[in-house]
C-alpha atoms as a PDB file:
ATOM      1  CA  UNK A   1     -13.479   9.213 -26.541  1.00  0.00           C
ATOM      2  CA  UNK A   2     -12.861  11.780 -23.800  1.00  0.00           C
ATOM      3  CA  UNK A   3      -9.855  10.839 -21.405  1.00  0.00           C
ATOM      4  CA  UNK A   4     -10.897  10.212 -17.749  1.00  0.00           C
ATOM      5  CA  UNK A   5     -10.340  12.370 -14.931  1.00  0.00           C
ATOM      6  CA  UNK A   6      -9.476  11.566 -11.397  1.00  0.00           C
ATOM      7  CA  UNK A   7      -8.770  13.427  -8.252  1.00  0.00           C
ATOM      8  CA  UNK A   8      -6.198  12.040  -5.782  1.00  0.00           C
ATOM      9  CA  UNK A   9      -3.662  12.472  -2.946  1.00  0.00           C
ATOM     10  CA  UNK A  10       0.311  12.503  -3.877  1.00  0.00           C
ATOM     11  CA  UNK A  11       1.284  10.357  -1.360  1.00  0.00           C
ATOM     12  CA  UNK A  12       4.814  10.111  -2.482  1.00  0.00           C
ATOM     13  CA  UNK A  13       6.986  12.650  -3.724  1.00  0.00           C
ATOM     14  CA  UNK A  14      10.240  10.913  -3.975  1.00  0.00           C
ATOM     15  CA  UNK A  15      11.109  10.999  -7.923  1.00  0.00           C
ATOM     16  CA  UNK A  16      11.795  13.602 -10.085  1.00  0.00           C
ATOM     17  CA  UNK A  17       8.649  15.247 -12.378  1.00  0.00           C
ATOM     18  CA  UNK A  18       7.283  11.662 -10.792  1.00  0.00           C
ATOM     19  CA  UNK A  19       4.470  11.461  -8.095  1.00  0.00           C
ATOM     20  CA  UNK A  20       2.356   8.826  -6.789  1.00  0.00           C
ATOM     21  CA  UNK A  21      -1.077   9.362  -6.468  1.00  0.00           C
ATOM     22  CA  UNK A  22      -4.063   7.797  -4.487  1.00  0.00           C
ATOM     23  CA  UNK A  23      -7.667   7.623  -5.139  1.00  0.00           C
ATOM     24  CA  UNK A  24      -9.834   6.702  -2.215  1.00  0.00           C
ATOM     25  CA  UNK A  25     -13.108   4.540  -2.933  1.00  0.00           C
ATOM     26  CA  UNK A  26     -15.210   2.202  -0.849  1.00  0.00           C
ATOM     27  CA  UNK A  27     -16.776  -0.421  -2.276  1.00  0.00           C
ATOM     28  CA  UNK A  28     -19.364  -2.517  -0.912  1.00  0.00           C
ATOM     29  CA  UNK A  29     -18.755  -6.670  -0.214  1.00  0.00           C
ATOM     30  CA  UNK A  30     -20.296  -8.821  -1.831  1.00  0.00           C
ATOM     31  CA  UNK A  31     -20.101 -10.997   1.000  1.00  0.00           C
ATOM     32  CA  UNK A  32     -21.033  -9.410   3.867  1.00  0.00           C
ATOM     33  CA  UNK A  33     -22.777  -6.371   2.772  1.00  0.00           C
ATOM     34  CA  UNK A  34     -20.272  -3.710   4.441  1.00  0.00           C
ATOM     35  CA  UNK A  35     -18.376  -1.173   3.147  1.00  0.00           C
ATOM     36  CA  UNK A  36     -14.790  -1.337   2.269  1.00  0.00           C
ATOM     37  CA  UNK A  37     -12.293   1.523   1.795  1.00  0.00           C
ATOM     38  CA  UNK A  38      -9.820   0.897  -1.141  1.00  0.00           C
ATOM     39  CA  UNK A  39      -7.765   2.749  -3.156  1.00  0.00           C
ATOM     40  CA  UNK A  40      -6.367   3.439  -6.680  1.00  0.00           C
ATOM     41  CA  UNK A  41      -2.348   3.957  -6.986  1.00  0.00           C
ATOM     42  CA  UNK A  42      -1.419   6.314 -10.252  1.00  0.00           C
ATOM     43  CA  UNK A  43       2.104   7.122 -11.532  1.00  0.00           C
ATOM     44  CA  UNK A  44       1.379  10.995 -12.176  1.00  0.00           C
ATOM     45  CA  UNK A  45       3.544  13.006 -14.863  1.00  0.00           C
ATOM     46  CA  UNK A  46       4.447  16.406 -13.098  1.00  0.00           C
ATOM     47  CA  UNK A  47       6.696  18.198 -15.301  1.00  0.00           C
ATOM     48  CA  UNK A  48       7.432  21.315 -13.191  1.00  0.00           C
ATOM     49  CA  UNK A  49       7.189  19.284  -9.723  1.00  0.00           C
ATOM     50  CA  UNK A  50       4.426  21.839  -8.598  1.00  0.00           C
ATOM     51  CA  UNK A  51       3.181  19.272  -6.305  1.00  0.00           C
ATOM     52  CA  UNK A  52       3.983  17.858  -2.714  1.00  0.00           C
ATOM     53  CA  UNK A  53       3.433  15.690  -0.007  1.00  0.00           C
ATOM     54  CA  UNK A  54      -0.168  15.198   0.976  1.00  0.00           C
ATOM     55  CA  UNK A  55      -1.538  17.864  -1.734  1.00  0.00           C
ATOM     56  CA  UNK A  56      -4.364  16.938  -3.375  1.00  0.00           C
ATOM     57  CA  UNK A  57      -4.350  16.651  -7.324  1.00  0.00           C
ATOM     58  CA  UNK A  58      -6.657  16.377 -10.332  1.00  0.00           C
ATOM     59  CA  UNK A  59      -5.072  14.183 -12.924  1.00  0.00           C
ATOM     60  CA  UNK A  60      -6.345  13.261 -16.442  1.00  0.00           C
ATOM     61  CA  UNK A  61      -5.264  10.093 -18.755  1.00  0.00           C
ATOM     62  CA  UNK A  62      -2.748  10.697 -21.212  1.00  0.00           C
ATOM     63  CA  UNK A  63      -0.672   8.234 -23.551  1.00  0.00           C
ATOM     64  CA  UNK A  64       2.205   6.084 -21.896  1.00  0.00           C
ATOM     65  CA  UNK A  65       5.078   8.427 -20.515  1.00  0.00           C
ATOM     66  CA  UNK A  66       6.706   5.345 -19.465  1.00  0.00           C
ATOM     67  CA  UNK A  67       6.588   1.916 -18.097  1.00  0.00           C
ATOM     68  CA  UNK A  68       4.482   3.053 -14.874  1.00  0.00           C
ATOM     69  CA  UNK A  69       3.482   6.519 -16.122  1.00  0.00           C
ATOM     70  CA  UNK A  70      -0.066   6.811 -17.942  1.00  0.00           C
ATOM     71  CA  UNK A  71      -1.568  10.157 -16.095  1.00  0.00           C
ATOM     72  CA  UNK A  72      -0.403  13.421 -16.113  1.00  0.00           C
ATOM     73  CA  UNK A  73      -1.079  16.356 -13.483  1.00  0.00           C
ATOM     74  CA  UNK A  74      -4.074  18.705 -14.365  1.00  0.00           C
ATOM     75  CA  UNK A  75      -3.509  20.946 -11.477  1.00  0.00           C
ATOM     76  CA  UNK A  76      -2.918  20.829  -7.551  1.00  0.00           C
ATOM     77  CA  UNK A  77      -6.615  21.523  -6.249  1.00  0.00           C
ATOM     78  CA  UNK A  78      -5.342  22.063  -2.589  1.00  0.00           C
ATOM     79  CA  UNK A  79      -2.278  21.768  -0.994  1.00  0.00           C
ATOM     80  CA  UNK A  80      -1.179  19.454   2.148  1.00  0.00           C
ATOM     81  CA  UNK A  81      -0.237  20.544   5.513  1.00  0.00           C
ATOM     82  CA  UNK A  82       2.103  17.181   5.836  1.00  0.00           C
ATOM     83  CA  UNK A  83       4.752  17.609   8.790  1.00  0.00           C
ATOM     84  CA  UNK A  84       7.897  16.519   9.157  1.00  0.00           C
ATOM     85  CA  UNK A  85       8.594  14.459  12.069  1.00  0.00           C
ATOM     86  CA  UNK A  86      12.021  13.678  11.789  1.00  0.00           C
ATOM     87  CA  UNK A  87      13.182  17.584  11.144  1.00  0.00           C
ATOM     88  CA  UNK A  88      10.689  19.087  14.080  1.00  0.00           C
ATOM     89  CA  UNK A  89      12.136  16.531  16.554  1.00  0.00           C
ATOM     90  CA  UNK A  90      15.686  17.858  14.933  1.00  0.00           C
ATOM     91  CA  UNK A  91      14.815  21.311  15.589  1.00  0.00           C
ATOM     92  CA  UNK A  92      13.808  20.303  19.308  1.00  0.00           C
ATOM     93  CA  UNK A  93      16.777  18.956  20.031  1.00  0.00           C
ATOM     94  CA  UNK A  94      19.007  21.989  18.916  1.00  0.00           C
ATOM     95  CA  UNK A  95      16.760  24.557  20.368  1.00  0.00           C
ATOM     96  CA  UNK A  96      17.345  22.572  23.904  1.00  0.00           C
ATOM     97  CA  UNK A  97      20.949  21.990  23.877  1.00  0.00           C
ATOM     98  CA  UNK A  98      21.279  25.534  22.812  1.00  0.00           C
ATOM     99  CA  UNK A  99      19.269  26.535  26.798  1.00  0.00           C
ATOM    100  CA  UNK A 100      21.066  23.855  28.284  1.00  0.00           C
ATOM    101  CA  UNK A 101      24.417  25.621  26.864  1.00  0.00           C
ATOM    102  CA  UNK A 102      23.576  29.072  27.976  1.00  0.00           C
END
């Protein structure tokens, strides 16, 4: 049987050879007829942490790594332009004490 393959978003890239990965879908209610956007969370294996932040991935099945872990990276199709808030605000603040100094 061939193993499945799934394209996703690392939306966190906290652990070590670890990310988390989201697939986007919509499905449509039963209900009320509309569409719904929902999403898929997958523990990725990434052995030489190629990937970051907001890239997006293509992962394929693979047999359990570990207790969360049952995908491992294919390759990084694209990467993210993710920014960091808390360092640019940072860098803000040192580049205006440093005028306010001179």
């Amino acid at each position: 049987m061939p193993k499945m393959v799934a394209v996703g978003i690392v939306t966190s890239a906290k652990m070590s050879k670890t990310r988390r990965v989201e697939i986007p879908r919509t499905v449509k209610s039963r209900k009320y007829g509309k569409y719904i956007r929902q999403k898929t969370v997958c523990h990725v294996h990434d052995e030489e942490n190629e990937s970051a932040l907001g890239d997006t991935v293509e992962i394929i099945e693979s047999r359990p790594i570990s207790k969360t872990k049952r995908w491992v990276l294919r390759r990084v199709v694209s990467k993210g332009n993710v920014i960091d808030i808390v360092a640019l605000r940072q860098s803000a603040l040192a580049a205006g004490s440093q005028a306010e100094s001179e």
